[in-house]
N, C-alpha and C. Protein backbone atom coordinates (compact mmCIF):
# COMPACT_ATOMS: atom_id res chain seq x y z
N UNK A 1 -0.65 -43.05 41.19
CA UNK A 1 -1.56 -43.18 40.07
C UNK A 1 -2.55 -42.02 40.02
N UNK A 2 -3.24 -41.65 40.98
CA UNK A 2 -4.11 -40.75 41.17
C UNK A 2 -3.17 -39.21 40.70
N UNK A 3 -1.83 -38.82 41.33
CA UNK A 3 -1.30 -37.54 40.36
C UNK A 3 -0.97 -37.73 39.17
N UNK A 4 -0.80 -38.77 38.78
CA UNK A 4 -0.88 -38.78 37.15
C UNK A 4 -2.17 -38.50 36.61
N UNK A 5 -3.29 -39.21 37.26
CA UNK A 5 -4.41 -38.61 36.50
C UNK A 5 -4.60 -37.38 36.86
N UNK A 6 -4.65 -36.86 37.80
CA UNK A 6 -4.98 -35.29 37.89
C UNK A 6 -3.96 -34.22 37.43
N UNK A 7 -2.42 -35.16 36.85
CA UNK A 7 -1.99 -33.97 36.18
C UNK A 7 -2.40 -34.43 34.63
N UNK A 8 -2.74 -35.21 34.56
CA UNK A 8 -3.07 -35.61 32.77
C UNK A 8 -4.07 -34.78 33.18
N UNK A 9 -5.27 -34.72 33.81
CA UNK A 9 -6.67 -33.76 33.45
C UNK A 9 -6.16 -32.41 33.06
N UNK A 10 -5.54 -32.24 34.43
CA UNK A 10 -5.09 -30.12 34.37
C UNK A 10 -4.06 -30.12 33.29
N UNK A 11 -3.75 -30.97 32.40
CA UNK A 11 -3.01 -30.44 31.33
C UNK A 11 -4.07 -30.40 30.20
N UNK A 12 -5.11 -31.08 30.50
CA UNK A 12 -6.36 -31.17 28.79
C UNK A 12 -7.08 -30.17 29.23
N UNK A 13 -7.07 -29.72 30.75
CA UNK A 13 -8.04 -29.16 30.96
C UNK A 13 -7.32 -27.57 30.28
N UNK A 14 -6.35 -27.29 30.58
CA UNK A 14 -5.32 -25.96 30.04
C UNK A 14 -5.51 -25.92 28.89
N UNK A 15 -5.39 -26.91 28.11
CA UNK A 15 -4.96 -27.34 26.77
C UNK A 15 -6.78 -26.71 26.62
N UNK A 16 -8.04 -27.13 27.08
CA UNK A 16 -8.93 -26.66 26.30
C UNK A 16 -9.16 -24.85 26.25
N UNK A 17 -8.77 -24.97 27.66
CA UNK A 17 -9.14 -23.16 28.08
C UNK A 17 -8.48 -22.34 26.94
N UNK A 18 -7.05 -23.22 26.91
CA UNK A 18 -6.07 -22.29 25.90
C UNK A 18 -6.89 -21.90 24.37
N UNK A 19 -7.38 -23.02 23.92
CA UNK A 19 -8.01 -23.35 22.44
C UNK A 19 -9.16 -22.27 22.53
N UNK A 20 -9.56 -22.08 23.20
CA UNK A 20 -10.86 -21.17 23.70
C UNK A 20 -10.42 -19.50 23.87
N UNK A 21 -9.61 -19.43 24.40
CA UNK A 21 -8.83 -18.01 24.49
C UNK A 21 -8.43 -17.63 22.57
N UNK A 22 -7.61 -18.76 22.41
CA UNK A 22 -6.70 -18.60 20.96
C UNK A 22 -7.93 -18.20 19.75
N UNK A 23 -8.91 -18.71 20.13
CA UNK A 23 -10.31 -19.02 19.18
C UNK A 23 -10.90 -17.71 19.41
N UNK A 24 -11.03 -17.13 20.51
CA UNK A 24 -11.48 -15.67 20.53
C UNK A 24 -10.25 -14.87 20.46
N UNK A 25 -9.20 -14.61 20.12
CA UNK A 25 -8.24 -13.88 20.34
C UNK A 25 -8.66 -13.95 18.37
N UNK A 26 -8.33 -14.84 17.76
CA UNK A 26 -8.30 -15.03 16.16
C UNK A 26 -9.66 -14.48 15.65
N UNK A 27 -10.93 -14.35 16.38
CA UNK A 27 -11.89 -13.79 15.82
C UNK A 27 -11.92 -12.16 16.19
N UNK A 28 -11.30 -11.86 17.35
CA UNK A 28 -11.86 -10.29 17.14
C UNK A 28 -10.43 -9.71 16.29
N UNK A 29 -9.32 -10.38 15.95
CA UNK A 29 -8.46 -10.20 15.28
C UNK A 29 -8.87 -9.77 13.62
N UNK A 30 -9.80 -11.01 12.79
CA UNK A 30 -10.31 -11.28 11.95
C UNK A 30 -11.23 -10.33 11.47
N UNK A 31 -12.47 -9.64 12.47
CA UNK A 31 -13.41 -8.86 12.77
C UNK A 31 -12.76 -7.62 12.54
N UNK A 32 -11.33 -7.33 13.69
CA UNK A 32 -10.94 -6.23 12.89
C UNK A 32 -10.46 -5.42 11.72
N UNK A 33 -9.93 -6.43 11.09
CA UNK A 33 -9.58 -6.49 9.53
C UNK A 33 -10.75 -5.84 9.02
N UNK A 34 -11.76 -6.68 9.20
CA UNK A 34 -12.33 -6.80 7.77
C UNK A 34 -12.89 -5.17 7.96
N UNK A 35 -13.09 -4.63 9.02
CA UNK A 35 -14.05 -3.05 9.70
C UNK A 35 -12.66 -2.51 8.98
N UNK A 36 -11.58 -2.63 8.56
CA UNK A 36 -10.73 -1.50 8.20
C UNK A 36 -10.24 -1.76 6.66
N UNK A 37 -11.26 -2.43 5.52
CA UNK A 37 -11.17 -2.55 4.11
C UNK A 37 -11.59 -1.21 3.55
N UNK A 38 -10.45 -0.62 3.01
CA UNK A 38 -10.05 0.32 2.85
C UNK A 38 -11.05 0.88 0.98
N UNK A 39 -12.17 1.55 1.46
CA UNK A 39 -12.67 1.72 0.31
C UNK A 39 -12.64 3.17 -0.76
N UNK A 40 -12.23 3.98 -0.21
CA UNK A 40 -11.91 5.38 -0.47
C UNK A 40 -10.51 5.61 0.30
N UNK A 41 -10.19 6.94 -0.96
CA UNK A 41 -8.76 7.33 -0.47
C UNK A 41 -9.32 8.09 0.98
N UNK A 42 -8.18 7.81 1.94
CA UNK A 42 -8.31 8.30 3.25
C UNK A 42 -7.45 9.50 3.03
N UNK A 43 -7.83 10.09 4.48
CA UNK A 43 -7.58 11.80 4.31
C UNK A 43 -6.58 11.19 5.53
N UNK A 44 -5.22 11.78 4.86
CA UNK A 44 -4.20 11.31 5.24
C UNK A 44 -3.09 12.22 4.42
N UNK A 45 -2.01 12.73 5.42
CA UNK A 45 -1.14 13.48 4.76
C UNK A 45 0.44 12.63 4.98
N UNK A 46 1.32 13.29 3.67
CA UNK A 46 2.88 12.74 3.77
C UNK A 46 3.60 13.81 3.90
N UNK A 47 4.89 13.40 3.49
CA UNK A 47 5.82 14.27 3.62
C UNK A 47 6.13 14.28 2.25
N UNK A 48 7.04 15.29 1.72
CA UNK A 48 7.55 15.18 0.20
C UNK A 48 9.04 15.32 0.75
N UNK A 49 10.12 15.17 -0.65
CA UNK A 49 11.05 14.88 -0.74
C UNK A 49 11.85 16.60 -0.43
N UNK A 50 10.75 16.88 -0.25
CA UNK A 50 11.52 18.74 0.43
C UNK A 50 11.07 18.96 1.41
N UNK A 51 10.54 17.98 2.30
CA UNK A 51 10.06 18.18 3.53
C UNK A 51 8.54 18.63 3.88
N UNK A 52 8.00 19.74 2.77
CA UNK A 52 7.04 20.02 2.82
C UNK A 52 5.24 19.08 3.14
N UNK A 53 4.37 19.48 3.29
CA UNK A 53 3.70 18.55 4.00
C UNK A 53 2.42 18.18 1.50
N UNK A 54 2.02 17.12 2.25
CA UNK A 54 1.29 16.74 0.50
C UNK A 54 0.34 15.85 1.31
N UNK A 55 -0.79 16.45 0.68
CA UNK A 55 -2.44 16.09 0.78
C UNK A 55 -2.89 15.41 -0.70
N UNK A 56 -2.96 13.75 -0.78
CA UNK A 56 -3.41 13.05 -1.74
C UNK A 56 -4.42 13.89 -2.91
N UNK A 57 -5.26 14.00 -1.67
CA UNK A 57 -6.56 14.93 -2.13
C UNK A 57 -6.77 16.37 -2.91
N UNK A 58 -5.63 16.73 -2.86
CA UNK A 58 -5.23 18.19 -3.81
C UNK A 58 -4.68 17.76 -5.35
N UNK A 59 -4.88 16.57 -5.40
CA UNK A 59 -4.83 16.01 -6.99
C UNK A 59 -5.57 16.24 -7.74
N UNK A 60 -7.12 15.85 -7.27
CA UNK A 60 -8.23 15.72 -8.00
C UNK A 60 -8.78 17.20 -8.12
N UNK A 61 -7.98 18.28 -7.36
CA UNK A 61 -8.31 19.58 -7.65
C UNK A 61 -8.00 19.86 -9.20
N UNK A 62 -7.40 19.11 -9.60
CA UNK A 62 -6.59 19.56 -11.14
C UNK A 62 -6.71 18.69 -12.16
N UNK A 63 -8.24 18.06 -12.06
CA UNK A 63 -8.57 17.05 -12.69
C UNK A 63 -8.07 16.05 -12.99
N UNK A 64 -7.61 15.31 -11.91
CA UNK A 64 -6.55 13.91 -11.68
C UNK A 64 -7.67 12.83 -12.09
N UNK A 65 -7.53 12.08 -13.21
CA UNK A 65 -8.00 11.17 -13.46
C UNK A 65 -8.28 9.44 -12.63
N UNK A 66 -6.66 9.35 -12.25
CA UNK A 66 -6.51 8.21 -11.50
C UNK A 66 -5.04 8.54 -10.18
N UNK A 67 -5.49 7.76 -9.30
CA UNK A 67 -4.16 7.96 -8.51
C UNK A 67 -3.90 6.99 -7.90
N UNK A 68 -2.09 6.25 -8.07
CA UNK A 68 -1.86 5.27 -7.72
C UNK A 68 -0.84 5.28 -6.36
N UNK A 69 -1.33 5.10 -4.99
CA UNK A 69 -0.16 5.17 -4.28
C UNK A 69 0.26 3.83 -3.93
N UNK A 70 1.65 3.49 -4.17
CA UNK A 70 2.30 3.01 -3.96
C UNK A 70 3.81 2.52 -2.62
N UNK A 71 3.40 2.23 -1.85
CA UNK A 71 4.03 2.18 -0.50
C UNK A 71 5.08 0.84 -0.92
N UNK A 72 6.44 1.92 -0.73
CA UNK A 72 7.96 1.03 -0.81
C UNK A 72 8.83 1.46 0.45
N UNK A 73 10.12 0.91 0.24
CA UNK A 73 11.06 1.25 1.12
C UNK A 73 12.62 0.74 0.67
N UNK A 74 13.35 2.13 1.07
CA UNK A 74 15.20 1.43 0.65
C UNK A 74 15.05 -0.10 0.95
N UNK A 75 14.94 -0.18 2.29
CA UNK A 75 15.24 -1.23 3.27
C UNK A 75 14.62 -2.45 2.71
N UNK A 76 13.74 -2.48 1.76
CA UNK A 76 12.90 -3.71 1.33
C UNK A 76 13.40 -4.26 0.32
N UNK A 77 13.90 -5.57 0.78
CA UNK A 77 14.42 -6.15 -1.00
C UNK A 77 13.51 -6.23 -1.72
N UNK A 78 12.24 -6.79 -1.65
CA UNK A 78 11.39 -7.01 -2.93
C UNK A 78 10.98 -5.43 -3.99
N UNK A 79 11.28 -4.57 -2.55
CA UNK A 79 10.94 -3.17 -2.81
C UNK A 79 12.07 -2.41 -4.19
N UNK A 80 13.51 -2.92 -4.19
CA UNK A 80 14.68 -2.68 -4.18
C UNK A 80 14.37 -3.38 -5.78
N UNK A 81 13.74 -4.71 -5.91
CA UNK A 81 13.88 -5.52 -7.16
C UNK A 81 12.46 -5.15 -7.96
N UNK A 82 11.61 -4.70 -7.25
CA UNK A 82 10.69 -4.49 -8.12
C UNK A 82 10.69 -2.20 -8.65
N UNK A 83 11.27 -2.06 -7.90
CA UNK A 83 11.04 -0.86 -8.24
C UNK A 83 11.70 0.15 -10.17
N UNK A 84 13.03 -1.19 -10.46
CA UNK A 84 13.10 -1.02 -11.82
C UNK A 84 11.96 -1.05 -12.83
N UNK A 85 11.02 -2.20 -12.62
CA UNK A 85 10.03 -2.38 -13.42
C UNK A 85 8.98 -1.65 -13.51
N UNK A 86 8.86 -1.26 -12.07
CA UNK A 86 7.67 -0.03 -11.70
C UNK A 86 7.44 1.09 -12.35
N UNK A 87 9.30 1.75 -12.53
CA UNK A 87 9.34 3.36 -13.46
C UNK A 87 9.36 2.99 -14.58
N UNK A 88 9.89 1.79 -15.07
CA UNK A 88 9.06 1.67 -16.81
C UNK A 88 8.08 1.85 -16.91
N UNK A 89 7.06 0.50 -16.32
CA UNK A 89 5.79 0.74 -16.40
C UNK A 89 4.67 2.15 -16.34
N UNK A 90 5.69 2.95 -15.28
CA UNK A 90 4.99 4.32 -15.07
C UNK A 90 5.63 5.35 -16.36
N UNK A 91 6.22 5.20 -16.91
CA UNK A 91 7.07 6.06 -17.76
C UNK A 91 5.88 5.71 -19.21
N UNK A 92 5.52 4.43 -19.40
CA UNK A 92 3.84 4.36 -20.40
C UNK A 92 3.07 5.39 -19.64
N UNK A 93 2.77 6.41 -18.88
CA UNK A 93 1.92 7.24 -19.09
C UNK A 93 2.37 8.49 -18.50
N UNK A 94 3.52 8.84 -18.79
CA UNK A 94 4.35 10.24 -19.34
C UNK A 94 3.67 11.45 -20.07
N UNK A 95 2.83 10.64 -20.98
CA UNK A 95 1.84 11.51 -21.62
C UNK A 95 0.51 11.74 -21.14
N UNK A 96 0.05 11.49 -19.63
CA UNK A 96 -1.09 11.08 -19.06
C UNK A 96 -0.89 12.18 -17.93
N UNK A 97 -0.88 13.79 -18.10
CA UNK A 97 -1.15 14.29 -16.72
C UNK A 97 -1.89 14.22 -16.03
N UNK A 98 -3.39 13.04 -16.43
CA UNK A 98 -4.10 12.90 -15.46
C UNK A 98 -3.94 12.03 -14.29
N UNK A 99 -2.85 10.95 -14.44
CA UNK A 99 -2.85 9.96 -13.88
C UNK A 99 -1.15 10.18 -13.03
N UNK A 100 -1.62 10.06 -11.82
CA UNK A 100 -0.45 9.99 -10.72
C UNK A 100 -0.12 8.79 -10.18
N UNK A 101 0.98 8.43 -9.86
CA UNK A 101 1.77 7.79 -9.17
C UNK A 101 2.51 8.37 -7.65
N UNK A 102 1.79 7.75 -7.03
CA UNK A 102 2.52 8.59 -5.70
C UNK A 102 3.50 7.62 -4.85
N UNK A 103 4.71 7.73 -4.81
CA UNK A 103 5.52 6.44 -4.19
C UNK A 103 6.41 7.03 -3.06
N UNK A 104 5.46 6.55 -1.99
CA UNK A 104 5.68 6.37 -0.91
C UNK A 104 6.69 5.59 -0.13
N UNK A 105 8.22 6.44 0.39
CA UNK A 105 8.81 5.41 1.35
C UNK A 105 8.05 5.19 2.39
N UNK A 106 8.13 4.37 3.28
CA UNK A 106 7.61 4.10 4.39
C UNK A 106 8.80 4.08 5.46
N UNK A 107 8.95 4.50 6.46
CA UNK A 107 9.66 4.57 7.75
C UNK A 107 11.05 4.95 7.39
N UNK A 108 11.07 5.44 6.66
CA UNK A 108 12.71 5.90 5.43
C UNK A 108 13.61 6.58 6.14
N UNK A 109 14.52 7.17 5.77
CA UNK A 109 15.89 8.27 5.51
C UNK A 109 15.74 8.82 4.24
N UNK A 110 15.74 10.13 4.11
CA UNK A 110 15.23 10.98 3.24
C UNK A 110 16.54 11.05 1.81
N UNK A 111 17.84 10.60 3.06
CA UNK A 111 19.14 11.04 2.36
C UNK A 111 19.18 9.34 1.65
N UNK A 112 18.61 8.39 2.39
CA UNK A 112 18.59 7.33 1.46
C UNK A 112 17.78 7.28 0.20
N UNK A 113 16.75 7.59 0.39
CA UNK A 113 15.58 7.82 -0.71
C UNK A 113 16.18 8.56 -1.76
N UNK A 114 16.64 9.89 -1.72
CA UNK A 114 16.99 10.39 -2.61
C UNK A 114 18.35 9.46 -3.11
N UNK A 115 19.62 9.31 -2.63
CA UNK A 115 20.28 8.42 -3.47
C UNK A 115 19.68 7.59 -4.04
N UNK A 116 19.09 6.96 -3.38
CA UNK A 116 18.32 5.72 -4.37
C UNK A 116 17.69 6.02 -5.67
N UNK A 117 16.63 7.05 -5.42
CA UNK A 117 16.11 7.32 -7.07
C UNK A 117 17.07 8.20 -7.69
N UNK A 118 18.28 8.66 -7.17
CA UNK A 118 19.07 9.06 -8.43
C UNK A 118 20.02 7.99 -9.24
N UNK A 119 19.29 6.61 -8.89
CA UNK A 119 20.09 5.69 -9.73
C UNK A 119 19.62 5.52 -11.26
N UNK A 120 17.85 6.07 -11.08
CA UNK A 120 17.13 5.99 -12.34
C UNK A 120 17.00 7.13 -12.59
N UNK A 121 16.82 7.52 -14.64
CA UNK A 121 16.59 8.64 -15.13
C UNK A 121 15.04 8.86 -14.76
N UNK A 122 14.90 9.97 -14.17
CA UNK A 122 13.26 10.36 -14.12
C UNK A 122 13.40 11.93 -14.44
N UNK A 123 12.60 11.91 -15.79
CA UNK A 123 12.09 12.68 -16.00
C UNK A 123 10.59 12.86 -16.64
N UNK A 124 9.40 12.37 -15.08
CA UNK A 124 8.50 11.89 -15.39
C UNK A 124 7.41 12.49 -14.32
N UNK A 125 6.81 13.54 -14.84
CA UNK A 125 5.85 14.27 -13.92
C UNK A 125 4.60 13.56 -13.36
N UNK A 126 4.74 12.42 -13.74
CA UNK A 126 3.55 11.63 -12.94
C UNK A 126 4.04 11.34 -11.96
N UNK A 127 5.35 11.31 -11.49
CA UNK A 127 5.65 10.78 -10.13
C UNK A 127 5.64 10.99 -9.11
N UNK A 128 5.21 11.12 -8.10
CA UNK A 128 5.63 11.87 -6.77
C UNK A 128 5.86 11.70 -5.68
N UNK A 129 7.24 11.34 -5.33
CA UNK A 129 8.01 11.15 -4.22
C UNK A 129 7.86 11.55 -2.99
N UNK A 130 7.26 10.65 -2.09
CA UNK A 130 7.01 10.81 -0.58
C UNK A 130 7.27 10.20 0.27
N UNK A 131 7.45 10.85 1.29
CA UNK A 131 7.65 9.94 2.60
C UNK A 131 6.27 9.84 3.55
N UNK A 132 6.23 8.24 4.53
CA UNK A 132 5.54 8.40 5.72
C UNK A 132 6.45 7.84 6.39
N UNK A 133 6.66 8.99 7.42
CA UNK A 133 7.85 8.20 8.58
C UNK A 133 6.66 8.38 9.99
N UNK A 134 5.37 8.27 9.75
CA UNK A 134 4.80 8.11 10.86
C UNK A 134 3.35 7.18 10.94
N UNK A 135 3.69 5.89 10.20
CA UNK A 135 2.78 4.99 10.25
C UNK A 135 1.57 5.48 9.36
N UNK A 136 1.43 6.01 8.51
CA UNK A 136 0.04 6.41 7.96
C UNK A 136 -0.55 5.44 7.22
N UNK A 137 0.66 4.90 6.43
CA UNK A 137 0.39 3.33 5.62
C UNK A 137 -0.07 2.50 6.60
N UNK A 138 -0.21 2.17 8.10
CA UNK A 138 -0.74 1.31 8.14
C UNK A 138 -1.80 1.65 9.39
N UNK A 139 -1.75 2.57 10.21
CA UNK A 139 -2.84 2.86 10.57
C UNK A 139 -4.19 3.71 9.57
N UNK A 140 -3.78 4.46 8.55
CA UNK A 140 -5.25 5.21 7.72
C UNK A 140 -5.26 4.08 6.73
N UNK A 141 -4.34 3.79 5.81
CA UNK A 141 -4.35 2.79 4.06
C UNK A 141 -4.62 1.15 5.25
N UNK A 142 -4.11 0.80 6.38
CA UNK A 142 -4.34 -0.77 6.80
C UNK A 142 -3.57 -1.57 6.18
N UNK A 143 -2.21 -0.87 5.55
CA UNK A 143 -0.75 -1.69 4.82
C UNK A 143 -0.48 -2.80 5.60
N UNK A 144 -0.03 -3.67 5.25
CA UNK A 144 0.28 -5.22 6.64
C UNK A 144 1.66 -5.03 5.86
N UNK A 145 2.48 -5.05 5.01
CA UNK A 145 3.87 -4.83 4.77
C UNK A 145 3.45 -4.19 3.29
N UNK A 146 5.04 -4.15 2.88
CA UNK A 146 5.32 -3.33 1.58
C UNK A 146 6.39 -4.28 0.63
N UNK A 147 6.00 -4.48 -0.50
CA UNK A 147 5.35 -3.19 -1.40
C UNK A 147 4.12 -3.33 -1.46
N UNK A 148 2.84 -2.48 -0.99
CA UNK A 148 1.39 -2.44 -1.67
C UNK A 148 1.28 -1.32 -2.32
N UNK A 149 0.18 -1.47 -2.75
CA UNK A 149 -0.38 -0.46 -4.27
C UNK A 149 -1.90 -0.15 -3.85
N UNK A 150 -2.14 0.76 -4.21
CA UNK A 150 -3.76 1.08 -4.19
C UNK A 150 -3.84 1.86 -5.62
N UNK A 151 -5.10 1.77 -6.12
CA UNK A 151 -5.46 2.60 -7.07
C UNK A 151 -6.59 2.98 -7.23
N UNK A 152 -7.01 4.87 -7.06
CA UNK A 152 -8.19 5.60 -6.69
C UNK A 152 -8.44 6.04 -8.37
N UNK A 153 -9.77 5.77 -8.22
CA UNK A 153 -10.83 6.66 -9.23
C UNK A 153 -10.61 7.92 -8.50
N UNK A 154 -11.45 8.55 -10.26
CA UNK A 154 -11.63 10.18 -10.14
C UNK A 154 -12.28 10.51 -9.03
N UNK A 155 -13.39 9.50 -8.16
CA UNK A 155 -14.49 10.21 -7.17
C UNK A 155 -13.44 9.66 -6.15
N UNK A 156 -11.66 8.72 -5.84
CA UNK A 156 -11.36 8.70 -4.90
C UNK A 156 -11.81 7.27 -4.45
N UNK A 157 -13.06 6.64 -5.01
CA UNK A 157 -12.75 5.27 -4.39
C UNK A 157 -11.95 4.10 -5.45
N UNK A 158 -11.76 3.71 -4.07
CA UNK A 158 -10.36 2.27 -4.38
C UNK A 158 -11.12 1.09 -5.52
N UNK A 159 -10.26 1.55 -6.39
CA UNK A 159 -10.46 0.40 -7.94
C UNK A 159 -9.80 -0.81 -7.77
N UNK A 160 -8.39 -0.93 -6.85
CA UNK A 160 -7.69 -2.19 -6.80
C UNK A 160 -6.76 -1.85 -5.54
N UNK A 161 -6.68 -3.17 -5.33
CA UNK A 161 -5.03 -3.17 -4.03
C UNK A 161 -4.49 -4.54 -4.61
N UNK A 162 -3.29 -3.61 -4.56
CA UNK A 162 -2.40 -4.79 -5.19
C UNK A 162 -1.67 -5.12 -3.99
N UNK A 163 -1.26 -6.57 -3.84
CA UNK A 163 -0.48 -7.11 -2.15
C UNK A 163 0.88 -7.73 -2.78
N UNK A 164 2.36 -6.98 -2.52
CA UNK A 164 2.83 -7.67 -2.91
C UNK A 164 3.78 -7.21 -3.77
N UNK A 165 4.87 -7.46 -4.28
CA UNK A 165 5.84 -7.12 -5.59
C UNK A 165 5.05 -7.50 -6.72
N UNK A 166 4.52 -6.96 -7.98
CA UNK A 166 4.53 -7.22 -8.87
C UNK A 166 5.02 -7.15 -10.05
N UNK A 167 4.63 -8.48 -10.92
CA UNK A 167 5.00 -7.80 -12.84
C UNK A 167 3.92 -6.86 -13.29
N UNK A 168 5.04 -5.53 -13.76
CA UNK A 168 4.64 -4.78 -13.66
C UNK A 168 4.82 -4.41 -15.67
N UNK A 169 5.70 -5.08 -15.81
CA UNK A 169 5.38 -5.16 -17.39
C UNK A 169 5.07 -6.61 -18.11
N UNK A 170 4.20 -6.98 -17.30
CA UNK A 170 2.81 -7.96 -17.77
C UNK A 170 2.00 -7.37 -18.20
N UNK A 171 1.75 -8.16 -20.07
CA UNK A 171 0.94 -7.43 -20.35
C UNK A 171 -0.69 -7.06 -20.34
N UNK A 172 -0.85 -7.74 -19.27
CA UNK A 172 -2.31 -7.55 -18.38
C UNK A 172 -2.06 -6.52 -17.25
N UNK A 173 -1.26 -6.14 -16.97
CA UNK A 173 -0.88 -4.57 -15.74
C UNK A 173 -1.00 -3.56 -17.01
N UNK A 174 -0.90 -3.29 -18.23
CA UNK A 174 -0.75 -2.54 -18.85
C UNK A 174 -2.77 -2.10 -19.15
N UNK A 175 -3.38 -3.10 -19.14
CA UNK A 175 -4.80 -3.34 -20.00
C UNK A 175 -5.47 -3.11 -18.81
N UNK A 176 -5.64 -3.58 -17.40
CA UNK A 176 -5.87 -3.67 -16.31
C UNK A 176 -5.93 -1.74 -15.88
N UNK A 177 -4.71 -1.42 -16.20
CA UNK A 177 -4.63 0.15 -15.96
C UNK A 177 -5.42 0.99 -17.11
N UNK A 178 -5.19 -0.09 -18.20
CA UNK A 178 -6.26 1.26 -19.19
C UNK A 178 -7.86 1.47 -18.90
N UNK A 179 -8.30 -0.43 -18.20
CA UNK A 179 -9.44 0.03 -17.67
C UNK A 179 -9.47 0.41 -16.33
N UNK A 180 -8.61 0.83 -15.62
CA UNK A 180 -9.01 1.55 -15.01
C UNK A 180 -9.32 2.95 -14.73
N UNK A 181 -8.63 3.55 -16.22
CA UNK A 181 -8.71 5.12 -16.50
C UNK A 181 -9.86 5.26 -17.13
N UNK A 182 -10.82 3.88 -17.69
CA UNK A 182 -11.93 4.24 -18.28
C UNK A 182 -12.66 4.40 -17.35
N UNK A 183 -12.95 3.21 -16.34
CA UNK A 183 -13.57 3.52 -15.25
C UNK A 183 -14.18 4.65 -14.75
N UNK A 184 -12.53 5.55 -14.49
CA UNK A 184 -12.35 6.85 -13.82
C UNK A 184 -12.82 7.81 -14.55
N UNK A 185 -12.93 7.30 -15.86
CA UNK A 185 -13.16 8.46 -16.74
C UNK A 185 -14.67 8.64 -16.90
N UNK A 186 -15.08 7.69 -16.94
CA UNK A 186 -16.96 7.88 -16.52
C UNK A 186 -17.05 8.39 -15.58
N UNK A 187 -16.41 8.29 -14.25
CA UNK A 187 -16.78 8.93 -13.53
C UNK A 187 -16.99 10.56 -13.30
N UNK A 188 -15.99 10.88 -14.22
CA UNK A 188 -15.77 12.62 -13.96
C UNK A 188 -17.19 13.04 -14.60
């Protein structure tokens, strides 16, 4: 009788220590998040689709109004199903050299990437095709998966993060983006 009670204790007693560990393990977890809400574009470089190295930040040299990076991947189905809707949506501002789209594979094959967007017609200078094959999405941007979206004003800070696949020809993504070029546009 007596090892039953003393193993019933040392199991509540485990059982509390554990709850106590798990309880501080979930707060400095929590704590860290929130120290890495991502409020300005970070100075952070990719790769481009020629290998060459591309600095976000050499946009706004040329009076870039808005800039949207967008972190996908071959490998991602949602990435795979939403990315038809995406180049429509981006193809409404064809006539907008101020406003970029920067779409980012993440952890890619270069030879996949390129097959892939030669499935769609692009002939659309807002776009610009990059790679990070070295974590930048989620150690500098704080990406937790893909597809996410960010979208920078003219001064560079973050107007929205989008989490997630979206409708992208909803017609509130369309109105949503015009104010955000007004936004940007006060700002200059």
């Amino acid at each position: 009788m007596i090892n039953r009670l003393f193993i019933i204790f040392t199991i509540i007693l485990v059982s509390i220590v554990y709850s106590f560990y798990q309880k501080k393990s979930l707060e400095s977890q929590l704590s860290f998040k929130s120290e890495n809400i991502l409020t300005k574009l970070p100075l952070a470089k990719f790769k481009s689709l020629d290998g060459t190295e591309f600095d976000p930040h050499d946009l706004f040299k040329d009076r870039t109004n808005l800039v949207v990076v967008h972190f996908w991947g071959t490998w991602c189905a949602p990435c795979e199903a939403e990315l038809p809707a995406l180049l429509t949506f981006i193809n409404g501002f064809k006539s907008r050299p101020d406003v970029k789209f920067l779409l980012v594979a993440v952890n890619d094959d270069s030879l996949k990437v390129q097959k892939h967007i030669k499935k769609f017609t692009l002939s659309n200078s807002s776009i610009i095709w990059l790679f990070d094959n070295n974590n930048v999405h989620r150690d500098v941007y704080g990406t937790t998966r893909v597809p996410e979206t960010y979208v920078f004003s003219s001064d560079k800070v973050t107007l929205r993060k989008f989490l997630g696949p979206q409708e992208w020809m909803a017609p509130d993504f369309m109105q949503s983006f015009q104010q955000f070029i007004q936004i940007s546009s006060s700002k200059l």
